[in-house]
Protein backbone atom coordinates (compact mmCIF):
# COMPACT_ATOMS: atom_id res chain seq x y z
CA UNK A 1 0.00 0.00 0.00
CA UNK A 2 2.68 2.49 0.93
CA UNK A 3 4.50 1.57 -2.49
CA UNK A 4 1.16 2.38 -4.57
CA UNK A 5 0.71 5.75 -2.43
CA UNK A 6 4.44 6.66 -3.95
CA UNK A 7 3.65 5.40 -7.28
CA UNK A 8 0.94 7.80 -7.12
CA UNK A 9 2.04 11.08 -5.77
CA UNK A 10 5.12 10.31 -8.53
CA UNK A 11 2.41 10.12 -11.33
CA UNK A 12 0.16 12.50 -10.08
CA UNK A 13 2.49 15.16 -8.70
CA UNK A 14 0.11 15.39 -5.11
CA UNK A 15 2.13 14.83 -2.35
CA UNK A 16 2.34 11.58 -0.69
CA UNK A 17 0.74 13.05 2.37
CA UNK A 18 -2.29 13.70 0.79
CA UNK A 19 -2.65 10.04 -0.85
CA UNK A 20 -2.22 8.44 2.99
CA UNK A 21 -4.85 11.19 4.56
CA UNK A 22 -6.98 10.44 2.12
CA UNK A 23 -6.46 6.95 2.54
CA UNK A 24 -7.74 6.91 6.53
CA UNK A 25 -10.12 9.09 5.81
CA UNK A 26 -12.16 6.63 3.46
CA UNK A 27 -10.43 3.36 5.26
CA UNK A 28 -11.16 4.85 9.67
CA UNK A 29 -14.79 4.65 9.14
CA UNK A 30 -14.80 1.46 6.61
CA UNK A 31 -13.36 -0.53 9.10
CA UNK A 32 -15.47 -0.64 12.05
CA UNK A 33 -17.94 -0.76 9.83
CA UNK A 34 -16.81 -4.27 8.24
CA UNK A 35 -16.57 -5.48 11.49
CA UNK A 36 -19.81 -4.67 12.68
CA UNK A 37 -21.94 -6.57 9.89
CA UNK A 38 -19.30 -9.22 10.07
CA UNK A 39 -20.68 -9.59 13.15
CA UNK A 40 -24.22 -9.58 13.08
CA UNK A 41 -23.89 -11.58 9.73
CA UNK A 42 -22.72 -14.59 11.75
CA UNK A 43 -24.89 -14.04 14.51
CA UNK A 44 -27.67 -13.91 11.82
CA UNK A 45 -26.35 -17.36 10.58
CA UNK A 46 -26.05 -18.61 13.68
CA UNK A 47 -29.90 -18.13 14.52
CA UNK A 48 -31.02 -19.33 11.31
CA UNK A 49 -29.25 -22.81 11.11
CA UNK A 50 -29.53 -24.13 14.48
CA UNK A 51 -29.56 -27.77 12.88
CA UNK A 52 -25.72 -27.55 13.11
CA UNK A 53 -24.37 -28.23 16.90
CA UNK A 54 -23.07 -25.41 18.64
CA UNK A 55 -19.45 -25.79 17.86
CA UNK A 56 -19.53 -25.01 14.47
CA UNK A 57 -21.44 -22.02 15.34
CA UNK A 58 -18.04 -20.59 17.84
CA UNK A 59 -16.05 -21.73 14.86
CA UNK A 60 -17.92 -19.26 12.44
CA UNK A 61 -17.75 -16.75 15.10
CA UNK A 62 -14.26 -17.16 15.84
CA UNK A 63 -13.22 -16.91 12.08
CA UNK A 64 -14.73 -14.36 11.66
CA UNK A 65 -13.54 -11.90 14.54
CA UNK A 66 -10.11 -12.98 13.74
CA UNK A 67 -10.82 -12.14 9.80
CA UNK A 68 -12.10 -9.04 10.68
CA UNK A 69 -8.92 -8.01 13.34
CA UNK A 70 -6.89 -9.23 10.57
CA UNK A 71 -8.48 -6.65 7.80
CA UNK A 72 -7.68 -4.28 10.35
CA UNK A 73 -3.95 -4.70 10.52
């Protein structure tokens, strides 16, 4: 990401500063966001297949609070 935010500001002639403020800007609010319906989307999954035992369930859950904490790093 940092390399495309040079390749940028090269190209464009904008300094790199801009390119990464502009970045958090869109990607600060995106984020939480992402993780939020993450969330309820497996909670909503969870309620609506309860033929599956409840391990599977955790599992979802799990992978998906670690997918979202990774999207955030």
């Amino acid at each position: 990401m940092h390399n495309l935010f040079y390749a940028l500001s090269e190209i464009s002639g904008i300094s790199f500063a801009v390119f990464e403020v502009l970045f958090f800007l869109i990607a600060i609010p995106i984020i939480p966001l992402y993780l939020i319906f993450s969330f309820i989307y497996t909670l909503v999954i969870i309620f609506q297949t309860k033929k599956y035992p409840k391990r599977i369930f955790y599992i979802k859950l799990i992978i998906s609070i670690i997918a979202g904490l990774l999207i955030t790093l």
